[in-house]
C-alpha atoms as a PDB file:
ATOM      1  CA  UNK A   1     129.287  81.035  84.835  1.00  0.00           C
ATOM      2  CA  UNK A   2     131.156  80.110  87.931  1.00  0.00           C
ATOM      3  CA  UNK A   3     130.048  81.383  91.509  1.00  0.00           C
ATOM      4  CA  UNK A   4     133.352  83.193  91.263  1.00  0.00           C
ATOM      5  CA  UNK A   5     132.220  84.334  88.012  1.00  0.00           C
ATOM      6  CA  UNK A   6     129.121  85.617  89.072  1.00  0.00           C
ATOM      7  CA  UNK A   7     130.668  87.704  92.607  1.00  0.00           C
ATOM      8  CA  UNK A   8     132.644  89.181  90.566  1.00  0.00           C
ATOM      9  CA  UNK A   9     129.836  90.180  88.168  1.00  0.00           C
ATOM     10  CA  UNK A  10     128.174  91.274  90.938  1.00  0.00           C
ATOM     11  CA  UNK A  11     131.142  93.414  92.889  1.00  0.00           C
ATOM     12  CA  UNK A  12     130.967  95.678  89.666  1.00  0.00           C
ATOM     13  CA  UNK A  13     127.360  96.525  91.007  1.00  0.00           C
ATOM     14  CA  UNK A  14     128.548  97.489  94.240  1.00  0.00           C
ATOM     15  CA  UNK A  15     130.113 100.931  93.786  1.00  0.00           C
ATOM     16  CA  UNK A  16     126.507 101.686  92.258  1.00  0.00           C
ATOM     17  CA  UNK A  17     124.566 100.141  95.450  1.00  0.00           C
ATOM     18  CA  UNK A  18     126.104 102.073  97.832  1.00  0.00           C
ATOM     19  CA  UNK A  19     125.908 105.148  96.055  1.00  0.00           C
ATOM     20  CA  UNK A  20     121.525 105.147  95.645  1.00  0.00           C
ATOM     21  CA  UNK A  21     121.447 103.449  98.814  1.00  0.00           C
ATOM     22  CA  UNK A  22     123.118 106.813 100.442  1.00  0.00           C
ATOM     23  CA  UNK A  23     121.386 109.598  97.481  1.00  0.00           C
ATOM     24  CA  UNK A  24     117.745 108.454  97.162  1.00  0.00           C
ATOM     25  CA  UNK A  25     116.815 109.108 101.002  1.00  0.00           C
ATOM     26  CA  UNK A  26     118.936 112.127 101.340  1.00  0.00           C
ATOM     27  CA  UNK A  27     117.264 113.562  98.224  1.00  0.00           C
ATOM     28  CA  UNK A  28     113.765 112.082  98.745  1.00  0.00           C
ATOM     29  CA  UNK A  29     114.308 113.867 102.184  1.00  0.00           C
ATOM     30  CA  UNK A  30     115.700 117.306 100.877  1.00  0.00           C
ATOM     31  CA  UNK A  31     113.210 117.573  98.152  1.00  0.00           C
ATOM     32  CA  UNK A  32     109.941 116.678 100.860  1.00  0.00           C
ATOM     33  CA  UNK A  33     110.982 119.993 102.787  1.00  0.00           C
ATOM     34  CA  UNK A  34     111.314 122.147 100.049  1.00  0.00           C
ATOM     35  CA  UNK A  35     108.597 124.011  98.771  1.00  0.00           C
ATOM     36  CA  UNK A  36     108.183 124.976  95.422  1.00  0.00           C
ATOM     37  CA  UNK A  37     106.412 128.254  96.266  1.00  0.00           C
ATOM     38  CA  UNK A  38     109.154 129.367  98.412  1.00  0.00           C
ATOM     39  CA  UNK A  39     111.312 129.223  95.285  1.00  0.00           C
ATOM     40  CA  UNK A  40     108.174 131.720  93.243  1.00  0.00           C
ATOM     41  CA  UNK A  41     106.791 128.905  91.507  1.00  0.00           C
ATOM     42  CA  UNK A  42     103.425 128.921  91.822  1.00  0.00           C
ATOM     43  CA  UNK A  43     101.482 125.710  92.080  1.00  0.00           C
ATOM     44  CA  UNK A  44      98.411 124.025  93.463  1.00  0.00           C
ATOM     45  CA  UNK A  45      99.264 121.344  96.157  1.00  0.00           C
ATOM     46  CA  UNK A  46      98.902 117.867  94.595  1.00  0.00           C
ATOM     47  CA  UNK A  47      96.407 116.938  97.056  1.00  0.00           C
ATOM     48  CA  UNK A  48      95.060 114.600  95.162  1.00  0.00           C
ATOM     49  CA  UNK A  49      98.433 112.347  95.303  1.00  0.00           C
ATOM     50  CA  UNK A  50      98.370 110.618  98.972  1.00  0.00           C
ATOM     51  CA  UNK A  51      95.717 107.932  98.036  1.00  0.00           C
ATOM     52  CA  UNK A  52      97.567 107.323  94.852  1.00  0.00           C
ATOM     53  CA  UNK A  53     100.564 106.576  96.586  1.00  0.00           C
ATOM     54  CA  UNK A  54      98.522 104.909  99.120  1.00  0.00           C
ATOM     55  CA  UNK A  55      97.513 102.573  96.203  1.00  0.00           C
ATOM     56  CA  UNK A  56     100.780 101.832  95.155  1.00  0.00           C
ATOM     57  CA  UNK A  57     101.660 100.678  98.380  1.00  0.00           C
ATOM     58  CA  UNK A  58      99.029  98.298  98.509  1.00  0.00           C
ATOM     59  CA  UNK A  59      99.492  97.381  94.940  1.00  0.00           C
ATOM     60  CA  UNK A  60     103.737  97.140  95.514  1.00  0.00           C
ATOM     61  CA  UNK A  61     102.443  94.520  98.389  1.00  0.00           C
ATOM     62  CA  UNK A  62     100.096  92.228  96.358  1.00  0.00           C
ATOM     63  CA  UNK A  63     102.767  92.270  94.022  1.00  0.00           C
ATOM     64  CA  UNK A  64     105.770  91.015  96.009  1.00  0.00           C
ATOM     65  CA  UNK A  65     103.431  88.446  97.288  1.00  0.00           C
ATOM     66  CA  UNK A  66     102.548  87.180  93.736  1.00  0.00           C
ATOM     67  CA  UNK A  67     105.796  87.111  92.626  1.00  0.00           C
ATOM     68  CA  UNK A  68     107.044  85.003  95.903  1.00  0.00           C
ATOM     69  CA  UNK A  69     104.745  82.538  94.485  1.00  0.00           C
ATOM     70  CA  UNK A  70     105.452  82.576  91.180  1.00  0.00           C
ATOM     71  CA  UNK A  71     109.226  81.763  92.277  1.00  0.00           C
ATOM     72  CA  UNK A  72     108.082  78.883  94.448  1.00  0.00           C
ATOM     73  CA  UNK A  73     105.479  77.402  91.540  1.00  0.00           C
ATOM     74  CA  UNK A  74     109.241  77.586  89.829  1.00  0.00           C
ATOM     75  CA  UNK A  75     107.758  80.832  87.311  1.00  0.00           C
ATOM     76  CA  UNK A  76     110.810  82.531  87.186  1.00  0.00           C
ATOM     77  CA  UNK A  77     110.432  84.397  83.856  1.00  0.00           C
ATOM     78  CA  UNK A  78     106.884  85.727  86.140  1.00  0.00           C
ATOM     79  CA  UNK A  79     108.729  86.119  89.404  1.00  0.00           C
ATOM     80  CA  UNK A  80     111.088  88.354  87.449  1.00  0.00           C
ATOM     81  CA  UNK A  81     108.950  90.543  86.004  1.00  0.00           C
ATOM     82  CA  UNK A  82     106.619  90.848  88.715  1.00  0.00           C
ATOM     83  CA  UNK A  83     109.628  91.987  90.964  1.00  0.00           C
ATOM     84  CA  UNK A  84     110.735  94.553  88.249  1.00  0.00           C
ATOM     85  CA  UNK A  85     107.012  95.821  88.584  1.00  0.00           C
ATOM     86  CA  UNK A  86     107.262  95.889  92.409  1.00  0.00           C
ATOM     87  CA  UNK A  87     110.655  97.997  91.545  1.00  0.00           C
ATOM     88  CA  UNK A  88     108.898 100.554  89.234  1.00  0.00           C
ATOM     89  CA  UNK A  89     106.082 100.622  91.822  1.00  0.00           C
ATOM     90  CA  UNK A  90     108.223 101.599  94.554  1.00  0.00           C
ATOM     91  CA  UNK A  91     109.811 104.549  91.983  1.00  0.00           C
ATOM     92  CA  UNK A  92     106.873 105.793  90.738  1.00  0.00           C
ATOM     93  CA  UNK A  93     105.469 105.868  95.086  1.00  0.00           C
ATOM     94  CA  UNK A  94     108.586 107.848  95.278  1.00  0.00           C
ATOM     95  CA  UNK A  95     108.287 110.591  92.823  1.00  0.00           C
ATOM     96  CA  UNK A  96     104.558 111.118  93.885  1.00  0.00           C
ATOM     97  CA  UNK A  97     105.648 111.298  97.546  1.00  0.00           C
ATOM     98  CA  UNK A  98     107.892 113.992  96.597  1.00  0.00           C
ATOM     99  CA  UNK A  99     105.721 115.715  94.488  1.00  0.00           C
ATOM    100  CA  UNK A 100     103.121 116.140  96.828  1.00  0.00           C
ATOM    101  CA  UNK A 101     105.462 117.081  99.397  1.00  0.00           C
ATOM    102  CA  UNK A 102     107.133 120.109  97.632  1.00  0.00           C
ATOM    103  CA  UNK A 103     103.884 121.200  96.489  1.00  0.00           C
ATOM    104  CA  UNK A 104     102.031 120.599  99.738  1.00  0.00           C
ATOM    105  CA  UNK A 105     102.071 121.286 103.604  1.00  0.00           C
ATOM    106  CA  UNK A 106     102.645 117.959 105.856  1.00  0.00           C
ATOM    107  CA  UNK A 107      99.704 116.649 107.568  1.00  0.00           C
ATOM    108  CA  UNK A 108      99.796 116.328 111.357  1.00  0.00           C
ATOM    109  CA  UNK A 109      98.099 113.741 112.978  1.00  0.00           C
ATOM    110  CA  UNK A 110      95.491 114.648 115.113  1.00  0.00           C
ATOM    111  CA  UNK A 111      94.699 111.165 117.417  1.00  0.00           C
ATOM    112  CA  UNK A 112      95.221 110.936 120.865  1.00  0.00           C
ATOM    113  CA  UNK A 113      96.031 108.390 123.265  1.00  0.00           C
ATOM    114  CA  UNK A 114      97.204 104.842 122.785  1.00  0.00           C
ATOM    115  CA  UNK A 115      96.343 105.363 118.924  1.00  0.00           C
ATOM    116  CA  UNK A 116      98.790 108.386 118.687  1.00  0.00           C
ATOM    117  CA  UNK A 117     101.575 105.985 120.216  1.00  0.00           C
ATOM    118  CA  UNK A 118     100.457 103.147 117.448  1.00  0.00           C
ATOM    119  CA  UNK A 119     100.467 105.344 114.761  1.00  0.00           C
ATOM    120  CA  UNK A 120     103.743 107.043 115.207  1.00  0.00           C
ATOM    121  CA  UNK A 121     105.399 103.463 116.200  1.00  0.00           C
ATOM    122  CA  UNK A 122     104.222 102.264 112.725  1.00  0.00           C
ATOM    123  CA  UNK A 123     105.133 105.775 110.697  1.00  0.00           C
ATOM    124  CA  UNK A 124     108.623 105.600 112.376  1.00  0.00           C
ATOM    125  CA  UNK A 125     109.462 102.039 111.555  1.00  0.00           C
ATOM    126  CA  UNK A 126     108.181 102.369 107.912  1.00  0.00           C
ATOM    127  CA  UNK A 127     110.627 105.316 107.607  1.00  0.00           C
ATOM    128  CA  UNK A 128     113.416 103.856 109.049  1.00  0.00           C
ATOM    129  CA  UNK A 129     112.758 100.421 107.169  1.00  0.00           C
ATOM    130  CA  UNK A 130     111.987 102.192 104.116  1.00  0.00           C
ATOM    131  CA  UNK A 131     115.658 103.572 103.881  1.00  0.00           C
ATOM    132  CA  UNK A 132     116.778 100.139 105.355  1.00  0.00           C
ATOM    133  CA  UNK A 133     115.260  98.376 102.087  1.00  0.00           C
ATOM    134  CA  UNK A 134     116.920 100.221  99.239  1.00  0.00           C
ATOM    135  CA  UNK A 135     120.123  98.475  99.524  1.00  0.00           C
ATOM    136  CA  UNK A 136     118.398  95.207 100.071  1.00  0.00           C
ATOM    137  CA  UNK A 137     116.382  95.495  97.156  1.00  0.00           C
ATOM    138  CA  UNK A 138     119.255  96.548  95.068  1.00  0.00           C
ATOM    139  CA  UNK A 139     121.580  93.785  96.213  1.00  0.00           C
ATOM    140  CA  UNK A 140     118.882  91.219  95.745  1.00  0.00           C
ATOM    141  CA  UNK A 141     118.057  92.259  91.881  1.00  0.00           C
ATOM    142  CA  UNK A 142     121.973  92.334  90.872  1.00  0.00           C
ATOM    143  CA  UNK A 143     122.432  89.123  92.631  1.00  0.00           C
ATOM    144  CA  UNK A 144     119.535  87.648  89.933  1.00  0.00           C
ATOM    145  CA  UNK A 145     120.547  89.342  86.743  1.00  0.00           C
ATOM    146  CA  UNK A 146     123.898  88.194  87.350  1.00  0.00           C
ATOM    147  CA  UNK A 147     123.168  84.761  87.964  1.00  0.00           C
ATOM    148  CA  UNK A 148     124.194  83.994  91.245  1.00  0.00           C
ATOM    149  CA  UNK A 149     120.593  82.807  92.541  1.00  0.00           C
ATOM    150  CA  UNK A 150     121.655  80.956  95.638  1.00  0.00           C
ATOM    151  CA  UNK A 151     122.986  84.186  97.307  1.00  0.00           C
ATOM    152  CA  UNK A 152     120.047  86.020  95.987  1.00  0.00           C
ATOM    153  CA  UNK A 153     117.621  83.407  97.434  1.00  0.00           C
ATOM    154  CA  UNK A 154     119.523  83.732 100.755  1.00  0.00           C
ATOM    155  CA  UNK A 155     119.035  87.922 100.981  1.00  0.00           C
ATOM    156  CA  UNK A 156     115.474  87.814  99.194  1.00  0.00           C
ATOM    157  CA  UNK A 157     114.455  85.680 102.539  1.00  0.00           C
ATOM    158  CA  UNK A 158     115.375  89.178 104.432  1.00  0.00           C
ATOM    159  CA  UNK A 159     114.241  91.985 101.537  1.00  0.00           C
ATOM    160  CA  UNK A 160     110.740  90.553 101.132  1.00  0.00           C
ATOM    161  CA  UNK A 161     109.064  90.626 104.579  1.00  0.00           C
ATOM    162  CA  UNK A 162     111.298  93.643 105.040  1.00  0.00           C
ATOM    163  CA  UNK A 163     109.386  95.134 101.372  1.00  0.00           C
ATOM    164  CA  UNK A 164     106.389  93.911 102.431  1.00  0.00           C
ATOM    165  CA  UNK A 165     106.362  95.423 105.813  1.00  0.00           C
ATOM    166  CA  UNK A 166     107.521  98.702 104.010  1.00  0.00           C
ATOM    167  CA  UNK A 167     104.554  98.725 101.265  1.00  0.00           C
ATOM    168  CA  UNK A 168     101.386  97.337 103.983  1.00  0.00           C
ATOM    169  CA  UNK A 169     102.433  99.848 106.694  1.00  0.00           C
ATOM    170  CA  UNK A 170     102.827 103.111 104.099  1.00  0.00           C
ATOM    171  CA  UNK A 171      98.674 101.657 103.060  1.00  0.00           C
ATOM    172  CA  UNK A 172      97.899 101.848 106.768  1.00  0.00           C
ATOM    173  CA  UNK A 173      99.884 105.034 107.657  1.00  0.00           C
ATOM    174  CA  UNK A 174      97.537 106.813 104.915  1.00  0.00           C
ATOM    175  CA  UNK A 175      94.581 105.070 106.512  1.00  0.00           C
ATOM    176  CA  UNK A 176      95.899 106.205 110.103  1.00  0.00           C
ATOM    177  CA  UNK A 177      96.000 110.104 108.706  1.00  0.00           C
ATOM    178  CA  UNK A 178      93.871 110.816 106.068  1.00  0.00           C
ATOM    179  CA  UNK A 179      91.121 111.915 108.053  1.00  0.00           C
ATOM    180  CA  UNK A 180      93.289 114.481 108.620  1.00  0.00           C
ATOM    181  CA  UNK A 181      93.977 115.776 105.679  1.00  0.00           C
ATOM    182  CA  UNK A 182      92.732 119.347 104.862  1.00  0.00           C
END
C-alpha cells in the first residue's frame, strides 16, 4: 500500500477519533459525580478499587516501556501486542475509576504546605494530560494497523512519554492520598 493508500486508510479512522477523544472524558467525568445511591441503588463503596487502579497504572507504565523496546530490538509482532495490553490496561483503569467513584465519596487530601502544592501540581497535570492522551493514543494505533509506520513512529515519539507520564503520576497520586483514605 501506498502512503496515499494508507492516509486515506487512516482518514476513515478520523470521524471515530474525534468522537472518543470528546465522549470518554465527558462521560468518565459525568459518571465520577454521580452516585449510585442518589439514584436508590444501594451499594457498598468499592473501596477496595483505588490500589487496583493504582496497579494498573504502574503495570500500564512497565508495559509501554517494554513494548518501546521490543520496537527498537525490531519485535514488532511483541511491540504490538504489548501496546494493545497497555490499551486494555488503560480501559480496564477506567471502568474501575468510575466504579469506585459512583459508588464512593472523593477523598480530600489532607497535606499541608509545599507537599499540598506538589501534590495538586502532579494530580492536575495527570488530569489534564490524561484527556490530552486519548487522541494521541488513538491516532498512533490507527496509524499502525493501517500501515503507515513512519507517521506513527513520528506521533508515538509524543504519545509515549506523554502515556508514561499519565500511568507513573496516577501510581504516585494514589501514593500521595491514600493515607487519606477512610
Amino acid at each position: 500500500m501506498s502512503t496515499a493508500e494508507n492516509i486515506s486508510e487512516e482518514k476513515k479512522y478520523n470521524k471515530w477519533i474525534v468522537i472518543l477523544a470528546i465522549v470518554i472524558p465527558v462521560v468518565v467525568a459525568v459518571l465520577s459525580r454521580l452516585k449510585l445511591q442518589d439514584f436508590g441503588i444501594e451499594v457498598e463503596p468499592l473501596s477496595f478499587l483505588p490500589p487496583i487502579y493504582a496497579a494498573i497504572n504502574g503495570l500500564t507504565a512497565f508495559v509501554l516501556i517494554i513494548a518501546v523496546m521490543a520496537i527498537k530490538k525490531q519485535n514488532r509482532q511483541l511491540h504490538e501486542r504489548l501496546m494493545k495490553f497497555a490499551i486494555m490496561l488503560s480501559v480496564a483503569f477506567l471502568v474501575m475509576y468510575v466504579a469506585y467513584h459512583m459508588t464512593s465519596d472523593s477523598t480530600k487530601f489532607g497535606g499541608e504546605g509545599a507537599i499540598k502544592y506538589i501534590y495538586y501540581f502532579i494530580l492536575l497535570t495527570h488530569i489534564l494530560l490524561s484527556i490530552v492522551i486519548i487522541p494521541f493514543v488513538l491516532i498512533t494505533y490507527v496509524r499502525a494497523i493501517t500501515n503507515n509506520f513512519e507517521r506513527h513512529k513520528k506521533i508515538a515519539k509524543i504519545t509515549f512519554p506523554l502515556w508514561l507520564y499519565v500511568a507513573v503520576t496516577g501510581v504516585i497520586v494514589y501514593i500521595m492520598i491514600s493515607p487519606y483514605y477512610v
